[in-house]
Structure formats: C-alpha cells, structure tokens
PDB file of N, CA and C in Angstrom:
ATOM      1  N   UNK A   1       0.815  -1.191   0.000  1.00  0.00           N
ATOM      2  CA  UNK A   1       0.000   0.000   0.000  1.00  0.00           C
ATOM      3  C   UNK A   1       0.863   1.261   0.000  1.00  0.00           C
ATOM      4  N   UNK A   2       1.786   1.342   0.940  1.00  0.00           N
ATOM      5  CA  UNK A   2       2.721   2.305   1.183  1.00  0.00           C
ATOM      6  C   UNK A   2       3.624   2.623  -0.178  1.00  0.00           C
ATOM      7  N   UNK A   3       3.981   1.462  -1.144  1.00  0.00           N
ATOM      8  CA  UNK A   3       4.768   1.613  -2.250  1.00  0.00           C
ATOM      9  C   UNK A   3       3.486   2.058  -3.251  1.00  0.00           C
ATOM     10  N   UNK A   4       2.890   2.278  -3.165  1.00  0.00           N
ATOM     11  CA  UNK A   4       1.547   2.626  -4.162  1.00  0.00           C
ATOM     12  C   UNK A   4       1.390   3.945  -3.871  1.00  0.00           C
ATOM     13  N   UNK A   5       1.545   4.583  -2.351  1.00  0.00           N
ATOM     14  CA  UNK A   5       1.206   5.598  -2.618  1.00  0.00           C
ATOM     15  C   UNK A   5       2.459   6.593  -2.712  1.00  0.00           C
ATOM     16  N   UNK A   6       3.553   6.284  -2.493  1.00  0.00           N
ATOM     17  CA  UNK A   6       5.071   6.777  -2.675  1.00  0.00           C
ATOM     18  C   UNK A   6       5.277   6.927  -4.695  1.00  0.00           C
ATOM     19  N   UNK A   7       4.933   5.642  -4.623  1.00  0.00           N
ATOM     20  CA  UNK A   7       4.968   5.465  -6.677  1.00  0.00           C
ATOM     21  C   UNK A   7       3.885   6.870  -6.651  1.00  0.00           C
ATOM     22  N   UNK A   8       2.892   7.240  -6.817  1.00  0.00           N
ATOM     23  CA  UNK A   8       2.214   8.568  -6.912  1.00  0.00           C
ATOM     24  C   UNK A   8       2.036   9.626  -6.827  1.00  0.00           C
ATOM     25  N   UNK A   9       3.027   9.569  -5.550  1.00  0.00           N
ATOM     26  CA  UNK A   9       3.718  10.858  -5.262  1.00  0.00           C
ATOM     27  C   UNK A   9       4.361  11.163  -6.219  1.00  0.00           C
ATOM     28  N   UNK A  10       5.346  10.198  -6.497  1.00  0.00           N
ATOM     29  CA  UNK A  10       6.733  10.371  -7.198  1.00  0.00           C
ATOM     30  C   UNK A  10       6.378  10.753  -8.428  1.00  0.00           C
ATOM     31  N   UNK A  11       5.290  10.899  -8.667  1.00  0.00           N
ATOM     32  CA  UNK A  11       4.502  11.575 -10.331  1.00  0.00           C
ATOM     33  C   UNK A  11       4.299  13.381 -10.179  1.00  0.00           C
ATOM     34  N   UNK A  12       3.861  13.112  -8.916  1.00  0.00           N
ATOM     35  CA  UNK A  12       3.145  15.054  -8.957  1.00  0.00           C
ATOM     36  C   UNK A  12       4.481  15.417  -8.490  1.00  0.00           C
ATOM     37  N   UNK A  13       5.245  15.214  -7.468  1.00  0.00           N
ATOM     38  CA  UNK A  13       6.088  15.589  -6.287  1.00  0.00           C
ATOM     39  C   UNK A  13       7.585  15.519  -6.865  1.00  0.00           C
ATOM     40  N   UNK A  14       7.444  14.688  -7.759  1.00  0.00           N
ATOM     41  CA  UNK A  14       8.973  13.781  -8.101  1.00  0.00           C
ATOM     42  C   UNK A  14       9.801  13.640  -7.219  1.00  0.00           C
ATOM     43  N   UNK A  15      10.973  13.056  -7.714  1.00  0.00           N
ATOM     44  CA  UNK A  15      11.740  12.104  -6.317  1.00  0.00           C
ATOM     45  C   UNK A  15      11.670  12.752  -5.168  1.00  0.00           C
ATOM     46  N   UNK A  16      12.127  12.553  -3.803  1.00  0.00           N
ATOM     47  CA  UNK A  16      11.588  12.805  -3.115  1.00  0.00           C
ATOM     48  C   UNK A  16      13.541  13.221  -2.389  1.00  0.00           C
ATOM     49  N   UNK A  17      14.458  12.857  -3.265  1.00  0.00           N
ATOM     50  CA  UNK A  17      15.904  12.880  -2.423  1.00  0.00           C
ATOM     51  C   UNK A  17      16.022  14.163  -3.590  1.00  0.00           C
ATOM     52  N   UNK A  18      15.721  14.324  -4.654  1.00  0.00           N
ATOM     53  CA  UNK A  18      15.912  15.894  -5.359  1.00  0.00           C
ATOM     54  C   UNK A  18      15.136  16.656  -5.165  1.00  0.00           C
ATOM     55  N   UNK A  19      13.801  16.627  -4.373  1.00  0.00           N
ATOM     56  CA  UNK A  19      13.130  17.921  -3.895  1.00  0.00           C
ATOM     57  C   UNK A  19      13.791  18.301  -3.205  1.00  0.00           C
ATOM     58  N   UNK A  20      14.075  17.537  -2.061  1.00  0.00           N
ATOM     59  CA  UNK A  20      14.824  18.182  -0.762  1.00  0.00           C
ATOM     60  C   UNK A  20      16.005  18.310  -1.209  1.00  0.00           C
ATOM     61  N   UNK A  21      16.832  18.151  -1.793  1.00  0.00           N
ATOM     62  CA  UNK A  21      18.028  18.968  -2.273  1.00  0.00           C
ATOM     63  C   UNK A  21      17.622  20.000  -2.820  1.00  0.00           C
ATOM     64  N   UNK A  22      16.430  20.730  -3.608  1.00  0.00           N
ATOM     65  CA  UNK A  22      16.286  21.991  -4.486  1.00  0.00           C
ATOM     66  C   UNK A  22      15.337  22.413  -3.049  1.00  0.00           C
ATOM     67  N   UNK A  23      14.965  21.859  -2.106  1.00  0.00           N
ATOM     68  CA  UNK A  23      14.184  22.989  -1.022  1.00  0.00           C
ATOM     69  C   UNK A  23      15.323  23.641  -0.227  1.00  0.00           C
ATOM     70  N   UNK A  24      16.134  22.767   0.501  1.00  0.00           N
ATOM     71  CA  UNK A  24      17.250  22.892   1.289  1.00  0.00           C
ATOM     72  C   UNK A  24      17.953  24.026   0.833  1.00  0.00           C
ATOM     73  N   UNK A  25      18.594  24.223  -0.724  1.00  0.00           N
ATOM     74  CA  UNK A  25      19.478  25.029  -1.473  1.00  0.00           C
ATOM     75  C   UNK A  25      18.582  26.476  -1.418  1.00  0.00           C
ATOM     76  N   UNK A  26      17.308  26.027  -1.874  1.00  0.00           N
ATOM     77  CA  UNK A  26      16.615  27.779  -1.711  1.00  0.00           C
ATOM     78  C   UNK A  26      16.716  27.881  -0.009  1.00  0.00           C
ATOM     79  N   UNK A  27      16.300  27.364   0.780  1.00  0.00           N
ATOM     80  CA  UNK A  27      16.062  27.334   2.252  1.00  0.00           C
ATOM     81  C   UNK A  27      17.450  28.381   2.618  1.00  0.00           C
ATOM     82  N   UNK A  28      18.495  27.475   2.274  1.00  0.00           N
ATOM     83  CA  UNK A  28      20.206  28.463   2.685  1.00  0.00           C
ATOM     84  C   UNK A  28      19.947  29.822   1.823  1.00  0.00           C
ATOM     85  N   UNK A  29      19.858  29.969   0.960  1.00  0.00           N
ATOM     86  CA  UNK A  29      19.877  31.137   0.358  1.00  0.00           C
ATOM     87  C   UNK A  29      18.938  32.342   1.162  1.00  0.00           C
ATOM     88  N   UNK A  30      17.757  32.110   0.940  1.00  0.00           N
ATOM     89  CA  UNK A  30      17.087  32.640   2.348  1.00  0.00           C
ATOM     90  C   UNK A  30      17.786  32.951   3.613  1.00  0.00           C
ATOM     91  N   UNK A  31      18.117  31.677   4.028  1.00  0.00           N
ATOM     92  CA  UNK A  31      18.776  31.715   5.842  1.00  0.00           C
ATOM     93  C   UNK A  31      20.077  32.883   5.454  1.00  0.00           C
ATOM     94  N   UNK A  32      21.321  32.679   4.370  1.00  0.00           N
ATOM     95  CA  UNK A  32      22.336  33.145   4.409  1.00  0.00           C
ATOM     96  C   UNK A  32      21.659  34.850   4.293  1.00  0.00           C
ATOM     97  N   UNK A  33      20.746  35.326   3.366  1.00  0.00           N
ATOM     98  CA  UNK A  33      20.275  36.806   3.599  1.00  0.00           C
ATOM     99  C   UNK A  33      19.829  36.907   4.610  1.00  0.00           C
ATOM    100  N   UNK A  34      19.020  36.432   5.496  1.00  0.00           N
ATOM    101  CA  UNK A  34      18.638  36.823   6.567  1.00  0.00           C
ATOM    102  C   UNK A  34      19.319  37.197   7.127  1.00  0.00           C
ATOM    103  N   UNK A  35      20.224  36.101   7.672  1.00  0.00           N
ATOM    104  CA  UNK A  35      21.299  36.278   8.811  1.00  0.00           C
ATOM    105  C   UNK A  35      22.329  37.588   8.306  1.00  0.00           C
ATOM    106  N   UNK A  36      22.462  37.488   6.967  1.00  0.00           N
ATOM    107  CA  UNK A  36      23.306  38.558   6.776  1.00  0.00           C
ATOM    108  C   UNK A  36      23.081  39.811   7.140  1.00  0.00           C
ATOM    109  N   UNK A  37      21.864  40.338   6.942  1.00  0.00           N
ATOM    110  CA  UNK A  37      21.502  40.976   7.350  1.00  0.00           C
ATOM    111  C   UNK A  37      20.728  41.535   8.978  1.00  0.00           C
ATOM    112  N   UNK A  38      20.770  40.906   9.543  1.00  0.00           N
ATOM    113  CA  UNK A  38      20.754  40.419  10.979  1.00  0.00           C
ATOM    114  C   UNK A  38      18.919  41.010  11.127  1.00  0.00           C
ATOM    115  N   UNK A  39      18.068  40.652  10.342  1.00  0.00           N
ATOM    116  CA  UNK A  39      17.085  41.211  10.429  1.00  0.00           C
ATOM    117  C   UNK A  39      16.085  39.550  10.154  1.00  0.00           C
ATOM    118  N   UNK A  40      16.089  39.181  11.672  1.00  0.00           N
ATOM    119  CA  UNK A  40      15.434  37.650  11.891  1.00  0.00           C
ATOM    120  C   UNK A  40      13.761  38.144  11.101  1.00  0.00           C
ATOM    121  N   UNK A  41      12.925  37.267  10.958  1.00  0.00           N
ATOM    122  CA  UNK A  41      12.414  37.142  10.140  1.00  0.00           C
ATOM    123  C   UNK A  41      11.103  36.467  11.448  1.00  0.00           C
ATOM    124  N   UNK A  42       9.965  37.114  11.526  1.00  0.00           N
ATOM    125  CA  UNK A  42       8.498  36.192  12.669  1.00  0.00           C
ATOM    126  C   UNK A  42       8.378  34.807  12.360  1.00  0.00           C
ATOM    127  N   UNK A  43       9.028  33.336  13.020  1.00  0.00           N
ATOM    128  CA  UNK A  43       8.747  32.597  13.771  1.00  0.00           C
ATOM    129  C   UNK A  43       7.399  31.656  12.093  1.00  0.00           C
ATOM    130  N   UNK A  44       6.367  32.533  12.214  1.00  0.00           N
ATOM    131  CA  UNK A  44       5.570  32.550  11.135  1.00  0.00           C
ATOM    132  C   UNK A  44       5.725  32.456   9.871  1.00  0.00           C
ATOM    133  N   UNK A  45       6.531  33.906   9.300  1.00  0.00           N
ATOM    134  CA  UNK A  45       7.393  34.403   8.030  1.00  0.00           C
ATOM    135  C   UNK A  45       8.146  33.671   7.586  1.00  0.00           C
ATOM    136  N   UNK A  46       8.839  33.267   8.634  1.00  0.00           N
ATOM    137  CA  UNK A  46      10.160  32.090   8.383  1.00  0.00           C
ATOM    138  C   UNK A  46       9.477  30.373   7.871  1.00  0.00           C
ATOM    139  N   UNK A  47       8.702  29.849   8.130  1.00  0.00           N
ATOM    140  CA  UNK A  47       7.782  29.020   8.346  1.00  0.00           C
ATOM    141  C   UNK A  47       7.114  28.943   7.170  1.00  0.00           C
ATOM    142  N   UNK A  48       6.719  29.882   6.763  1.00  0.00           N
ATOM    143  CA  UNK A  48       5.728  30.102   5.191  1.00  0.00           C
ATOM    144  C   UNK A  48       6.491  29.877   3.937  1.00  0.00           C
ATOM    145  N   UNK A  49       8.299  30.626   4.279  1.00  0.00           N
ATOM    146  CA  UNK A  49       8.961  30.867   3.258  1.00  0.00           C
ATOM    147  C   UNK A  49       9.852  29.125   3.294  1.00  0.00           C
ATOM    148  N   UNK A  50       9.971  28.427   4.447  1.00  0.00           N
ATOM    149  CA  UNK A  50      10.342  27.417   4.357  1.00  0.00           C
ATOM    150  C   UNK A  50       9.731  26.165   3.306  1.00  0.00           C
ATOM    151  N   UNK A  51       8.245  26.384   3.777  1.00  0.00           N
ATOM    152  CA  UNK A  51       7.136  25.700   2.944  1.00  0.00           C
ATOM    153  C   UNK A  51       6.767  25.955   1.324  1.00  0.00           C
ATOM    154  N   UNK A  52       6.772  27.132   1.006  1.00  0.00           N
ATOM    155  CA  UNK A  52       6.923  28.047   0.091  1.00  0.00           C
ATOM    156  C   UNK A  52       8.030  27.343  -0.771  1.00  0.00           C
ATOM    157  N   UNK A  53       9.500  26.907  -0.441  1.00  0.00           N
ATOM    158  CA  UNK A  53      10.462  26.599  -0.943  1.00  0.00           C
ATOM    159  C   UNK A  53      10.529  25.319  -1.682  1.00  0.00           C
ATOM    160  N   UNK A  54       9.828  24.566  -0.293  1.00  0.00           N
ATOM    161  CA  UNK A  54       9.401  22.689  -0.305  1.00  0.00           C
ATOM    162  C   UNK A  54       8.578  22.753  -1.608  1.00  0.00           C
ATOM    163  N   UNK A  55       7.432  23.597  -2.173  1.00  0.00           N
ATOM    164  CA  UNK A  55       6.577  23.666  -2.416  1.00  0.00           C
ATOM    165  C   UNK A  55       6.775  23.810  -4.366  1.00  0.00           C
ATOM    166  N   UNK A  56       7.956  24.782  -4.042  1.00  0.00           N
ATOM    167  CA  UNK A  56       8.599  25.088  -5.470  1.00  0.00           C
ATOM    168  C   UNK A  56       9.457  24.019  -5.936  1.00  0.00           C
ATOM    169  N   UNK A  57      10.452  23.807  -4.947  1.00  0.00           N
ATOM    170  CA  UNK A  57      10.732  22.319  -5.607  1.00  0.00           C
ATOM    171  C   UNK A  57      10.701  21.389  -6.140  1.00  0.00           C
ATOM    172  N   UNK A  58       9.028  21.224  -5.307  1.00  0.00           N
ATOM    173  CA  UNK A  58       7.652  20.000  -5.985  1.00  0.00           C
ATOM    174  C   UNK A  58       7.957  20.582  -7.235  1.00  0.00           C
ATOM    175  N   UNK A  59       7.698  21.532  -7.936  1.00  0.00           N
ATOM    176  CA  UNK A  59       6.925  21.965  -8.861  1.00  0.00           C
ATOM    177  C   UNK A  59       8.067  22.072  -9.753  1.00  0.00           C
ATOM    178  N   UNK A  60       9.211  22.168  -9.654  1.00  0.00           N
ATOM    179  CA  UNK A  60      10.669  21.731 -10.172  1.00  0.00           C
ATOM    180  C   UNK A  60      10.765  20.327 -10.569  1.00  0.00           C
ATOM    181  N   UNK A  61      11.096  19.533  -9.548  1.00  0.00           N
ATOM    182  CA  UNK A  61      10.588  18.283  -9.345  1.00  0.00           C
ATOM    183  C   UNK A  61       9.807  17.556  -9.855  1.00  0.00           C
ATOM    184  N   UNK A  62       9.036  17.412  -9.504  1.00  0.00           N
ATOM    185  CA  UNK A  62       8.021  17.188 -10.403  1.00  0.00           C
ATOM    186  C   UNK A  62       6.708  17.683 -10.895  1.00  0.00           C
ATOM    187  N   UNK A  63       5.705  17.703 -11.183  1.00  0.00           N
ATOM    188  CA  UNK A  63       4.492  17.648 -12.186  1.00  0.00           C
ATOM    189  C   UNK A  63       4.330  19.375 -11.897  1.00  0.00           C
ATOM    190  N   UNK A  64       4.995  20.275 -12.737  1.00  0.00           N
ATOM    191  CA  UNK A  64       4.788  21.572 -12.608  1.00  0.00           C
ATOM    192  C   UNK A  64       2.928  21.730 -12.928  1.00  0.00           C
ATOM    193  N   UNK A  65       2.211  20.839 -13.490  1.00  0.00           N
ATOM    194  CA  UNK A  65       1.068  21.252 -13.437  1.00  0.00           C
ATOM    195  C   UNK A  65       0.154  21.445 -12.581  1.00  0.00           C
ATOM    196  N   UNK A  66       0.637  20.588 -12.001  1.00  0.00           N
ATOM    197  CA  UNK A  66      -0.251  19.820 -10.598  1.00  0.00           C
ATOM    198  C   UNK A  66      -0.564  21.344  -9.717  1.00  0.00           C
ATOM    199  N   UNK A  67      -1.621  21.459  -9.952  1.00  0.00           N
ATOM    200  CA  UNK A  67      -2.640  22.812  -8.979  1.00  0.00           C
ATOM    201  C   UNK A  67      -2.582  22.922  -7.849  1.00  0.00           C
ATOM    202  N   UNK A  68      -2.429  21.909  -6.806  1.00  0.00           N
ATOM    203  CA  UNK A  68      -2.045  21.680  -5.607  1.00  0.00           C
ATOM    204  C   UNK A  68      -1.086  22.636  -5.114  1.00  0.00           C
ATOM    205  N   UNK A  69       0.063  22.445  -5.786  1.00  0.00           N
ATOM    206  CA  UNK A  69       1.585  22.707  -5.373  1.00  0.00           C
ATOM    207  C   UNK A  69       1.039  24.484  -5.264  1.00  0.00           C
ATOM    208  N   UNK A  70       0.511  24.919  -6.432  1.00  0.00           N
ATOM    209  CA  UNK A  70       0.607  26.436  -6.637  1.00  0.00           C
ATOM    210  C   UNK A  70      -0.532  27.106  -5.930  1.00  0.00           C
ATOM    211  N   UNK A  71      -1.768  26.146  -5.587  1.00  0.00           N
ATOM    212  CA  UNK A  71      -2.270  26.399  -4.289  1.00  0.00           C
ATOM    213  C   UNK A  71      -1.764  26.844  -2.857  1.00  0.00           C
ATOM    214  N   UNK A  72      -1.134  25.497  -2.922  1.00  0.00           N
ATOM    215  CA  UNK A  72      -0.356  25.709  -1.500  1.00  0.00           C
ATOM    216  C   UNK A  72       0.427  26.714  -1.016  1.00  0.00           C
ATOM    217  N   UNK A  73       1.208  27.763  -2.104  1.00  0.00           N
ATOM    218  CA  UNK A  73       2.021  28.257  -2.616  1.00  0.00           C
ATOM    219  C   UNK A  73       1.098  29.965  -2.037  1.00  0.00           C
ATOM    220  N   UNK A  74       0.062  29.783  -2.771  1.00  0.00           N
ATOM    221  CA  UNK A  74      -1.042  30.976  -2.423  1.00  0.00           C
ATOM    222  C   UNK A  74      -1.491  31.010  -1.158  1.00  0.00           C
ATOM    223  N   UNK A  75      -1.774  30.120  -0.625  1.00  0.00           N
ATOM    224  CA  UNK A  75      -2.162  29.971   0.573  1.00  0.00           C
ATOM    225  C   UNK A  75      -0.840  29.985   1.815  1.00  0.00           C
ATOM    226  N   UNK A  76       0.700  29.682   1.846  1.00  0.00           N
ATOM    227  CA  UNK A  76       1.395  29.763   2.424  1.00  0.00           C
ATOM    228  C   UNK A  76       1.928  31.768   2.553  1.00  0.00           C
ATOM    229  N   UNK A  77       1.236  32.270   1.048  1.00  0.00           N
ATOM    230  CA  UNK A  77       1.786  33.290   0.940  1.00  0.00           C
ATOM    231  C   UNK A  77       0.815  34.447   1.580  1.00  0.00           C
TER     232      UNK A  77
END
C-alpha cells in the first residue's frame, strides 16, 4: 500500500531525495540573507517561506502542473 502511494507521489512531487536537495538550497539562500543581514524574520514568516520553498521544488521536481503545489504556494503566501 505504502509503495503505491510513494509510486504517486513520485509523479506530482517527483523524487523525493531531489526535492529536498532543491528545497534545502533555496532554504540556505534565504537563511544566508537573513542572517546577513541580521534582520530575523516572525517565527511565522520564516515558516511560510520554508514551505513556500518545499513547495517550489515540488513543482521543479516534479508535475509543474499539478494545482495543488501552486495552491499551497497561495495559501502559504
């Protein structure tokens, strides 16, 4: 069951070890301006833009069509 619903993911979401390498890479880029700028970011803000990142990845990743992703995307924003 579990490989059925991973295989499905892996259609909208695509792999699941190169999202999180393309979320992580935007994630630092983010963290490194922040911090550079020493202007921390609400607990919240930080949180949205984390998800926000995960979210673009998907959509990198895999199935840029998939409505979901760019939902989520609106709604995190």
């Amino acid at each position: 069951m579990i490989d059925k619903i991973l295989e499905d993911r892996e259609h909208t979401h695509g792999s699941y070890k190169d999202s999180a390498t393309v979320a992580v890479e935007l994630k630092r880029v983010i963290w490194y301006h922040v911090i550079e700028q020493k202007d921390f970011l609400p607990d919240d803000m930080q949180q949205s833009l984390d998800m926000i990142c995960s979210k673009i990845a998907r959509i990198i990743c895999g199935d840029h069509n998939e409505i979901d992703h760019w939902n989520d995307i609106a709604g995190y924003s």
